[in-house]
PDB file of N, CA and C in Angstrom:
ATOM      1  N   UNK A   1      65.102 -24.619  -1.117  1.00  0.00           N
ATOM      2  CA  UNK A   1      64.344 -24.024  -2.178  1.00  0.00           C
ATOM      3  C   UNK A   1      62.899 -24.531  -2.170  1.00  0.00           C
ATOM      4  N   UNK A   2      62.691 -26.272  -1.676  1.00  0.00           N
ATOM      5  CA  UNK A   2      61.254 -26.656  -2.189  1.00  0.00           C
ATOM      6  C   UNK A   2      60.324 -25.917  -0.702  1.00  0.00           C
ATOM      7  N   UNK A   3      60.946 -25.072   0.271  1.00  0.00           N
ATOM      8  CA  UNK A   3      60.492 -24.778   1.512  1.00  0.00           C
ATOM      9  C   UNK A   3      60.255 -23.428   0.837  1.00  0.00           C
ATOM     10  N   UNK A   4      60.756 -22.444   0.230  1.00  0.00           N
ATOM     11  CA  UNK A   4      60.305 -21.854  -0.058  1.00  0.00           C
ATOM     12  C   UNK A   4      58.932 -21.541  -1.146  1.00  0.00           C
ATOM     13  N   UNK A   5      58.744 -22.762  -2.056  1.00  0.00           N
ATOM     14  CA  UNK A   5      57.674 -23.027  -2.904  1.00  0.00           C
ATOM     15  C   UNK A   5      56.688 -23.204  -2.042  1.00  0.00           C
ATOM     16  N   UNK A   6      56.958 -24.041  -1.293  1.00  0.00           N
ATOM     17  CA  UNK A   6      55.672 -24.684   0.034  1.00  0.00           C
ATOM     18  C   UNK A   6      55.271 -23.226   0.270  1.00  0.00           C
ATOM     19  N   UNK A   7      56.377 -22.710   0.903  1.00  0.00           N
ATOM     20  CA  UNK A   7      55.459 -21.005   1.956  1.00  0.00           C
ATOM     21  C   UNK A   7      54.810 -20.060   0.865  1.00  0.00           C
ATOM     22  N   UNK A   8      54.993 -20.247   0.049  1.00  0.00           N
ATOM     23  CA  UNK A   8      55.210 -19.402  -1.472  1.00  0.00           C
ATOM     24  C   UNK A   8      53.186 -19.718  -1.641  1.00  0.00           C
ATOM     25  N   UNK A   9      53.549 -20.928  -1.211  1.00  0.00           N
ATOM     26  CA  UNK A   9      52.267 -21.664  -2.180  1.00  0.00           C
ATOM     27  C   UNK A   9      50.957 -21.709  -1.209  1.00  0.00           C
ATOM     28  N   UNK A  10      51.626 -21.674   0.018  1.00  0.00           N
ATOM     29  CA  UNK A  10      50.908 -21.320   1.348  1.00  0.00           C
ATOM     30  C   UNK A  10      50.441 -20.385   1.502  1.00  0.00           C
ATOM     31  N   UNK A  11      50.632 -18.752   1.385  1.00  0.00           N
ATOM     32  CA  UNK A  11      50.639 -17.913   0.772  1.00  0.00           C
ATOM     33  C   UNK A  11      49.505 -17.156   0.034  1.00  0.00           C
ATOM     34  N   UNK A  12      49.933 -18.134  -0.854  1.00  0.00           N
ATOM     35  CA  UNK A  12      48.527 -17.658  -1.986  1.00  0.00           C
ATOM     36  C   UNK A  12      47.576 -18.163  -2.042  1.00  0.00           C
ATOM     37  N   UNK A  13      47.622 -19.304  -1.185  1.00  0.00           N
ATOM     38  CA  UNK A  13      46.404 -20.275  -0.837  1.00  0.00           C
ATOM     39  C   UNK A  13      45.563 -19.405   0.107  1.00  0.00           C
ATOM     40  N   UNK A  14      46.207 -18.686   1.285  1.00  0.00           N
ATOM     41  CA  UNK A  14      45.970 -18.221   1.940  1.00  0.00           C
ATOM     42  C   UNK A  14      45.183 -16.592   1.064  1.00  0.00           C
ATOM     43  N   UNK A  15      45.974 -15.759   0.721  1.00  0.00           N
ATOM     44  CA  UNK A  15      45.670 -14.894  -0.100  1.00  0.00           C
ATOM     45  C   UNK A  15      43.880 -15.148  -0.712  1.00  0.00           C
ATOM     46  N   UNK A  16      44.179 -15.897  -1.755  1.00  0.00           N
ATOM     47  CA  UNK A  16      42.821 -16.465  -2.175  1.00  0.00           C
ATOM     48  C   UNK A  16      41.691 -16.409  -1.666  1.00  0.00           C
ATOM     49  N   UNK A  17      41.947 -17.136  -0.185  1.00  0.00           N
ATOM     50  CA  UNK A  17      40.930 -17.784   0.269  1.00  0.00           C
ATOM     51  C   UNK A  17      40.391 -15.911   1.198  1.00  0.00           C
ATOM     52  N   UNK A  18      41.352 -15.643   1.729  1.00  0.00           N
ATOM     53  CA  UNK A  18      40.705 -14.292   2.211  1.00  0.00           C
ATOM     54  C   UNK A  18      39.816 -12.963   1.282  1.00  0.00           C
ATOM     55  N   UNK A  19      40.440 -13.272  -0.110  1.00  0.00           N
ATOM     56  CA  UNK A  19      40.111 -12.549  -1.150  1.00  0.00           C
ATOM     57  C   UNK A  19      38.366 -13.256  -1.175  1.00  0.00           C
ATOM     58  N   UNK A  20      38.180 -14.523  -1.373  1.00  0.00           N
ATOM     59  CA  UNK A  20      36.920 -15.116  -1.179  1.00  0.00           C
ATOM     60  C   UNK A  20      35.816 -14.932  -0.111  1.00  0.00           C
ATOM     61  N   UNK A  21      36.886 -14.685   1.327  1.00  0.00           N
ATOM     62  CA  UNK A  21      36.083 -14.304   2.065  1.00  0.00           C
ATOM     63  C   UNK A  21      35.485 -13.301   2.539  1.00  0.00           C
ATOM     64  N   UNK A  22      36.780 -12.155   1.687  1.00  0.00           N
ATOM     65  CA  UNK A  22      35.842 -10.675   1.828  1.00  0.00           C
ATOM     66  C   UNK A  22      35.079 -10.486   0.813  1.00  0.00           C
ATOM     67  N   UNK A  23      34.725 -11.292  -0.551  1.00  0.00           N
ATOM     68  CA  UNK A  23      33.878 -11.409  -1.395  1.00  0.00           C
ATOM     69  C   UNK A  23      32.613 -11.400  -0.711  1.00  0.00           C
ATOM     70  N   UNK A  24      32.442 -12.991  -0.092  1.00  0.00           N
ATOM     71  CA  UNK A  24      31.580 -13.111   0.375  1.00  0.00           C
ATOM     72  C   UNK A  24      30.813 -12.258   1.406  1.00  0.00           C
ATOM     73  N   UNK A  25      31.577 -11.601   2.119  1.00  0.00           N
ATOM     74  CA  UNK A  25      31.485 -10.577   3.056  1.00  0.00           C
ATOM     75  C   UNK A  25      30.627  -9.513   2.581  1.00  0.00           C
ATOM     76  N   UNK A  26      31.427  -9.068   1.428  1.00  0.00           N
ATOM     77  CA  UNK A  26      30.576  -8.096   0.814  1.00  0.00           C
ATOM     78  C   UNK A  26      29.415  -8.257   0.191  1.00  0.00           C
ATOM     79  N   UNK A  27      29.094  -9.028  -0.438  1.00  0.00           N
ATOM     80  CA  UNK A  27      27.945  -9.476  -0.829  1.00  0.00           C
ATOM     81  C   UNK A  27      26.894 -10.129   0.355  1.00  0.00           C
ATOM     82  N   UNK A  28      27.005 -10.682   1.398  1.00  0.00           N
ATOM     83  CA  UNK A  28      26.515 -10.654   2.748  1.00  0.00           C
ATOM     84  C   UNK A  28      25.961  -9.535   2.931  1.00  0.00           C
ATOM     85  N   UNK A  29      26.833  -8.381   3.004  1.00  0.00           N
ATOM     86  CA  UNK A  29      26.319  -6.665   3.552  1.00  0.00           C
ATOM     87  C   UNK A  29      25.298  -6.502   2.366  1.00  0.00           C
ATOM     88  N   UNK A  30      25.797  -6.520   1.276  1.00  0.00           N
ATOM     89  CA  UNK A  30      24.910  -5.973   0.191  1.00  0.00           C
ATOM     90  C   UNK A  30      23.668  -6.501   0.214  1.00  0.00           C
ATOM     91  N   UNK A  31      23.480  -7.899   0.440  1.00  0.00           N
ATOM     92  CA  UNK A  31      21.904  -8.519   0.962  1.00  0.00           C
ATOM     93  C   UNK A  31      21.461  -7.769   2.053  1.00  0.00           C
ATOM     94  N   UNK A  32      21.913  -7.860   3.010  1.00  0.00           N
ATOM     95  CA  UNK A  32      21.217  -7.346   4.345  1.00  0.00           C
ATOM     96  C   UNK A  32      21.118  -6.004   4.125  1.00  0.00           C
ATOM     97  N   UNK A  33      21.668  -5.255   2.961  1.00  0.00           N
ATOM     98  CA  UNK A  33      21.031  -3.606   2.935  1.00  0.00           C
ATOM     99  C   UNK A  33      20.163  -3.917   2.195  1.00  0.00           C
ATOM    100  N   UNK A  34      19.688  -4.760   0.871  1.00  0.00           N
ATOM    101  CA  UNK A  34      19.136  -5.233   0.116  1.00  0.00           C
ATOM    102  C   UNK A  34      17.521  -4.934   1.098  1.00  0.00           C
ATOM    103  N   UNK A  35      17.758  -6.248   1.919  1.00  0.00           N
ATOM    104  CA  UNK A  35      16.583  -6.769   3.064  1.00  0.00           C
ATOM    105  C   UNK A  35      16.020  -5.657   3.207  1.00  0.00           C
ATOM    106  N   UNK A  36      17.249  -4.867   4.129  1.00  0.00           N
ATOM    107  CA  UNK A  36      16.534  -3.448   4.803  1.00  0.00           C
ATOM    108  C   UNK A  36      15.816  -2.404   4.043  1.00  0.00           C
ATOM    109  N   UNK A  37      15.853  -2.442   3.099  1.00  0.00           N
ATOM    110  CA  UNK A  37      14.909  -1.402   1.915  1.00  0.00           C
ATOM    111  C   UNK A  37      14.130  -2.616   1.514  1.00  0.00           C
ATOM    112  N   UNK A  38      13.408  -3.665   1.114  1.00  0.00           N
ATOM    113  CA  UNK A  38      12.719  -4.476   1.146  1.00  0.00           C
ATOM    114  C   UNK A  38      11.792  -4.313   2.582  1.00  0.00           C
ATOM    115  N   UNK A  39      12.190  -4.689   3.610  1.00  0.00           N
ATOM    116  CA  UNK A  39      11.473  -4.509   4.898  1.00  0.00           C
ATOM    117  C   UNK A  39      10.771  -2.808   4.717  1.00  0.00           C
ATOM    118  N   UNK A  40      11.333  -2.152   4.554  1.00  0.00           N
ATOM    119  CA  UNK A  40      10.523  -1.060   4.319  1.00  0.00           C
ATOM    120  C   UNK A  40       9.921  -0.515   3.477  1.00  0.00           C
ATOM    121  N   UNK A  41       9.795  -1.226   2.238  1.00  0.00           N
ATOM    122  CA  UNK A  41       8.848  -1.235   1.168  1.00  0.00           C
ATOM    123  C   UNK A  41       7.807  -1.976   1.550  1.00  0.00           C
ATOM    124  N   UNK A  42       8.301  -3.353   2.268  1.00  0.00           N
ATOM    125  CA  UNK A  42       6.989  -4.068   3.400  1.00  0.00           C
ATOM    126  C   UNK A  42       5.960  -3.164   4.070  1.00  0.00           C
ATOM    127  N   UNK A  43       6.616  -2.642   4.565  1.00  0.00           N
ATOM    128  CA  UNK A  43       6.284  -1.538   5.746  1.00  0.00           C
ATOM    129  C   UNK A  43       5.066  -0.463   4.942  1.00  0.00           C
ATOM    130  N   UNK A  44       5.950   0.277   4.078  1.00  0.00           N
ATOM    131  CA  UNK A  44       5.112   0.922   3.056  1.00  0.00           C
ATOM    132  C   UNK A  44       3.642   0.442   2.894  1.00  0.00           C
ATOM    133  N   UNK A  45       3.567  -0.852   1.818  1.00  0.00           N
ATOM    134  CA  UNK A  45       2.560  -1.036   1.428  1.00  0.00           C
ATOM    135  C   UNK A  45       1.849  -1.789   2.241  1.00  0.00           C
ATOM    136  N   UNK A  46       2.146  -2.265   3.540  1.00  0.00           N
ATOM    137  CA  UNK A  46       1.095  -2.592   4.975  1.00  0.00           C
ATOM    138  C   UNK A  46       0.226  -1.067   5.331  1.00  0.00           C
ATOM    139  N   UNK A  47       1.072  -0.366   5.266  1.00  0.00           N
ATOM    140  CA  UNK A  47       1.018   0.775   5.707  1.00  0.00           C
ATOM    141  C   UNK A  47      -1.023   1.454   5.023  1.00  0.00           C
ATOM    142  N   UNK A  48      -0.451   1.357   3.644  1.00  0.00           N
ATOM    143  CA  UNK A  48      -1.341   1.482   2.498  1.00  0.00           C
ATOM    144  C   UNK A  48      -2.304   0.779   2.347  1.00  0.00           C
ATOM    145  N   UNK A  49      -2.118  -0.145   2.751  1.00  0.00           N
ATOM    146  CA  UNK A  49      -3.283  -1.066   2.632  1.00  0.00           C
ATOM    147  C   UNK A  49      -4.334  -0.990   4.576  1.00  0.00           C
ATOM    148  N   UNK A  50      -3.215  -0.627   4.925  1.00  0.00           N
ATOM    149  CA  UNK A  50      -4.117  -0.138   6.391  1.00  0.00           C
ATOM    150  C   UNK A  50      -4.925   0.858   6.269  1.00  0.00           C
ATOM    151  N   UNK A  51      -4.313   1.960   5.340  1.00  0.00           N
ATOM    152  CA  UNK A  51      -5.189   3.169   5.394  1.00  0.00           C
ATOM    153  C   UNK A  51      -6.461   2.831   4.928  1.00  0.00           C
ATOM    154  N   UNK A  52      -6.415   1.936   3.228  1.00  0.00           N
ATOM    155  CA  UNK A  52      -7.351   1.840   2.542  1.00  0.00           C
ATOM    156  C   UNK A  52      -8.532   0.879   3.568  1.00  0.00           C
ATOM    157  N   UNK A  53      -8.315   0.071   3.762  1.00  0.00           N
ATOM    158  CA  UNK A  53      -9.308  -0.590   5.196  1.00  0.00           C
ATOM    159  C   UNK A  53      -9.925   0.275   5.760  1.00  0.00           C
ATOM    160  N   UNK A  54      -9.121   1.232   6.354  1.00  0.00           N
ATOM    161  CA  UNK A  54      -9.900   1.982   7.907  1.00  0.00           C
ATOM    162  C   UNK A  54     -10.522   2.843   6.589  1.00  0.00           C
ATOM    163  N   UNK A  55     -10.288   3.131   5.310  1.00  0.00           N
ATOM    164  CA  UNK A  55     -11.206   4.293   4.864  1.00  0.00           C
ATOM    165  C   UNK A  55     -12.864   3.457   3.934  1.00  0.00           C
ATOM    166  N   UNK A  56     -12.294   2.342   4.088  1.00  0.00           N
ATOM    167  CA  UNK A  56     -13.201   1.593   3.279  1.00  0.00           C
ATOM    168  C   UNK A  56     -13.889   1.239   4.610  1.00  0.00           C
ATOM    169  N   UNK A  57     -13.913   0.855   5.996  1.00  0.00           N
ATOM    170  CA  UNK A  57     -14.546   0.747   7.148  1.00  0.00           C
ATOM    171  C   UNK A  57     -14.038   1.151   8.245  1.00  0.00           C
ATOM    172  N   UNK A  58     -14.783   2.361   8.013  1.00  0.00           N
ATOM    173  CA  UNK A  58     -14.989   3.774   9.251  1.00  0.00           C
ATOM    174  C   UNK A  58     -15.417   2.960  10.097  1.00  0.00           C
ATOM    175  N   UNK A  59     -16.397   2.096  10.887  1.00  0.00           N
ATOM    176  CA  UNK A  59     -16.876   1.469  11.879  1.00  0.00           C
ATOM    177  C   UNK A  59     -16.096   0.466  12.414  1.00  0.00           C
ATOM    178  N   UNK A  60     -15.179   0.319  12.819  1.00  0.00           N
ATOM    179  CA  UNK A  60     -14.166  -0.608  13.240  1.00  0.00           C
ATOM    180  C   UNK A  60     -15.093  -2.082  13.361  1.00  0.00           C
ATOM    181  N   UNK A  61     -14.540  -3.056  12.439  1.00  0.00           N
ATOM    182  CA  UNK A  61     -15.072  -4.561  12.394  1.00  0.00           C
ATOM    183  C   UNK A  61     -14.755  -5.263  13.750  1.00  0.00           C
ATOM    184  N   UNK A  62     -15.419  -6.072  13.660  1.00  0.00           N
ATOM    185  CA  UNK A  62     -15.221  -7.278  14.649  1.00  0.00           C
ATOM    186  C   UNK A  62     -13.690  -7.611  14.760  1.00  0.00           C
ATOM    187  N   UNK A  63     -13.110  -7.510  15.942  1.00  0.00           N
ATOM    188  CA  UNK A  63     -11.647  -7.855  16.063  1.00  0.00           C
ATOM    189  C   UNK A  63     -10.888  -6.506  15.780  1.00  0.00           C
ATOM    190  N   UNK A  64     -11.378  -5.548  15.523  1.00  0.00           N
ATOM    191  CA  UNK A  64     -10.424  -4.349  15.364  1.00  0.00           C
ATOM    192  C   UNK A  64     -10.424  -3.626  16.175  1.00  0.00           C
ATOM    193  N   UNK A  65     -11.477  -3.637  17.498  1.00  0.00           N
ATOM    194  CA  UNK A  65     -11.886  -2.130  17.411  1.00  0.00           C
ATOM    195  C   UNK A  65     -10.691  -1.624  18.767  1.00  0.00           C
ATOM    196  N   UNK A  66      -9.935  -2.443  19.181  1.00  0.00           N
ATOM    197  CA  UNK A  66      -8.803  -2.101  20.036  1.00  0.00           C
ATOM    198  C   UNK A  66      -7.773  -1.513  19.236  1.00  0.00           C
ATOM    199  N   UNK A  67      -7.233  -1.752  18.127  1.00  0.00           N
ATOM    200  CA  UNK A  67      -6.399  -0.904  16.778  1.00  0.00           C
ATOM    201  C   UNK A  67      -7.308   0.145  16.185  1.00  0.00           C
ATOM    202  N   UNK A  68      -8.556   0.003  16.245  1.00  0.00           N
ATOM    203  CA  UNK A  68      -9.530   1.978  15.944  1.00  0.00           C
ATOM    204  C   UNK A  68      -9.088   2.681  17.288  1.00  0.00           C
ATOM    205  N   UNK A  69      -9.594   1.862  18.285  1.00  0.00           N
ATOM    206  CA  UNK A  69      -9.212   3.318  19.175  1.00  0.00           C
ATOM    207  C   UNK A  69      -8.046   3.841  19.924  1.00  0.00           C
ATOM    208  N   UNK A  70      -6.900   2.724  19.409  1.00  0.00           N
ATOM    209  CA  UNK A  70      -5.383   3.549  19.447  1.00  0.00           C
ATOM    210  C   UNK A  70      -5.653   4.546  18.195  1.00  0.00           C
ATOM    211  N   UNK A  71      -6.083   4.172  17.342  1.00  0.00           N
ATOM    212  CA  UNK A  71      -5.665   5.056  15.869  1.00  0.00           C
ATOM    213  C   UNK A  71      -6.521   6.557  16.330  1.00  0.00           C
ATOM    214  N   UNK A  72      -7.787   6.126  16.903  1.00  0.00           N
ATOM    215  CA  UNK A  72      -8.388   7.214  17.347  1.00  0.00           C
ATOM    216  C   UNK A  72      -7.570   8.065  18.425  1.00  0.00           C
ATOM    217  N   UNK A  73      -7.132   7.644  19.197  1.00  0.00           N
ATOM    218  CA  UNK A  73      -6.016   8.211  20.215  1.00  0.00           C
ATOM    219  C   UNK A  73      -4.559   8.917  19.762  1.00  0.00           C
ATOM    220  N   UNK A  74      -3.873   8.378  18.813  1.00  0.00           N
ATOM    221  CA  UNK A  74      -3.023   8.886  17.863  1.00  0.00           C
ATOM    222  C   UNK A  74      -3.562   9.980  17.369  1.00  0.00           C
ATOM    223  N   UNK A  75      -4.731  10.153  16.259  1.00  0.00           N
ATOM    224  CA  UNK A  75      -5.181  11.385  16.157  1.00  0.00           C
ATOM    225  C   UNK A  75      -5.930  12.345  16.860  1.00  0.00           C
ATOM    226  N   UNK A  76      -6.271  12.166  17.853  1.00  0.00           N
ATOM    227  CA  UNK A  76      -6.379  13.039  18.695  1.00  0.00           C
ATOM    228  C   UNK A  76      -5.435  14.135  19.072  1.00  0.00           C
ATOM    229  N   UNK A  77      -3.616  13.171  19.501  1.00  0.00           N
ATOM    230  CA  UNK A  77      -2.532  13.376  19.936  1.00  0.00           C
ATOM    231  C   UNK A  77      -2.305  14.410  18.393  1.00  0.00           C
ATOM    232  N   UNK A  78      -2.485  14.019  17.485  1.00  0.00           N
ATOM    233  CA  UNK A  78      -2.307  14.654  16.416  1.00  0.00           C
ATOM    234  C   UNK A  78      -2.184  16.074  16.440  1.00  0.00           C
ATOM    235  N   UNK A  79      -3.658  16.336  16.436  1.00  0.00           N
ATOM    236  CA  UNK A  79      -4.705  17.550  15.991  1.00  0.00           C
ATOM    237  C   UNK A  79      -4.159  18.106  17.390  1.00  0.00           C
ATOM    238  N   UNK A  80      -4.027  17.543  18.551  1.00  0.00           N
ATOM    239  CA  UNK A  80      -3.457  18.532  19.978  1.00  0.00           C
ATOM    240  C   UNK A  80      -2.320  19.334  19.856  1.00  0.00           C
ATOM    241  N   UNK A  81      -1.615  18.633  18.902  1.00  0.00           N
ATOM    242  CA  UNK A  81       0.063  18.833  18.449  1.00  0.00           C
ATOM    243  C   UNK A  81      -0.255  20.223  17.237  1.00  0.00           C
ATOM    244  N   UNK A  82      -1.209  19.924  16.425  1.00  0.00           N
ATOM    245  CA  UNK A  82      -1.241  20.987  15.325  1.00  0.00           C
ATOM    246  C   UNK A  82      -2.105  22.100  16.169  1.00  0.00           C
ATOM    247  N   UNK A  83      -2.414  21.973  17.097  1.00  0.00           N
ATOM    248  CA  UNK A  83      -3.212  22.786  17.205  1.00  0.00           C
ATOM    249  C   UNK A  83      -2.275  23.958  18.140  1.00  0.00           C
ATOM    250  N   UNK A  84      -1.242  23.474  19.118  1.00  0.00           N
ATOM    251  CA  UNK A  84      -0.205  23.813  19.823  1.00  0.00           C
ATOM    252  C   UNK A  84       0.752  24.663  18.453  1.00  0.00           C
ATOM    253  N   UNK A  85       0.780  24.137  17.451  1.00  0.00           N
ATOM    254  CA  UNK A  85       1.832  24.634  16.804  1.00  0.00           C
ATOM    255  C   UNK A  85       1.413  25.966  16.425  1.00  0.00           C
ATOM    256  N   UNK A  86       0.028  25.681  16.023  1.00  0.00           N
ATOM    257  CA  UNK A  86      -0.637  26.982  15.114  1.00  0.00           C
ATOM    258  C   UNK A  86      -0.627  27.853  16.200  1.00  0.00           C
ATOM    259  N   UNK A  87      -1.242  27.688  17.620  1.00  0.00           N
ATOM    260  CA  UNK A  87      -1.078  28.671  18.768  1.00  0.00           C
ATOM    261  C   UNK A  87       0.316  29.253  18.744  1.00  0.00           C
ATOM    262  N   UNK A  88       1.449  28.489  18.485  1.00  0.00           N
ATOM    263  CA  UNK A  88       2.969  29.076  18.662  1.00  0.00           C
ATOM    264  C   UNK A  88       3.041  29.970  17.615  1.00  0.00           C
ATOM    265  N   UNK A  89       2.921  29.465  16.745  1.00  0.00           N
ATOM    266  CA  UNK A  89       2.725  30.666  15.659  1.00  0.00           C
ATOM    267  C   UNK A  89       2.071  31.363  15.584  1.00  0.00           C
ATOM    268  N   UNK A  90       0.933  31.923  15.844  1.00  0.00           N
ATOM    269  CA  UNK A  90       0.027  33.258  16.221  1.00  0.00           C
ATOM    270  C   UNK A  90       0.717  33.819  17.375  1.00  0.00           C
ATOM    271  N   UNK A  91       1.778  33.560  18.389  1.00  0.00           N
ATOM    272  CA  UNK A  91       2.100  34.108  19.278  1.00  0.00           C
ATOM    273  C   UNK A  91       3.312  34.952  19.178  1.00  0.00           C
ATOM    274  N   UNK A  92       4.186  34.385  17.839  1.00  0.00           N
ATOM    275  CA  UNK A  92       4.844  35.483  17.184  1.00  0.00           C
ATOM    276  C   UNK A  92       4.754  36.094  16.209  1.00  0.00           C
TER     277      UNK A  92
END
């Protein structure tokens, strides 16, 4: 009988402790989705604050001007792309 209390008790010790660990588990995931919408609210307002720079200085500063003329190159790629589209569409 006291062998069965032992396994009994073993058991729920066990039970418990897995119940704890998928607690923790879950709340683990729930941070790291947490993070991941955080990181991209990061992202966001870098984002925003980049624009406001390049619109507050059109003349690329000292130390930038290799990030102006990707940005300049990006829009280029841009306006090539809108300009392709609008041609596709006048063509039907």
């Amino acid at each position: 009988m006291a062998e069965w209390k032992e396994l009994s008790s073993k058991a729920k010790n066990l039970t418990l402790a897995g119940i704890g660990k998928a607690r923790d588990l879950g709340q683990s995931a729930k941070l790291s989705l947490d993070n991941v919408s955080e990181e991209e609210n990061r992202k966001r307002v870098y984002a925003e604050i980049g624009k406001k720079f390049v619109e507050a200085n059109p003349a690329a500063p000292e130390g930038y001007g290799a990030l102006y003329d990707q940005l300049a190159e990006i829009e280029k790629r841009i306006s090539a792309n809108k300009a392709r589209i609008n041609e596709l569409k006048d063509e039907t």
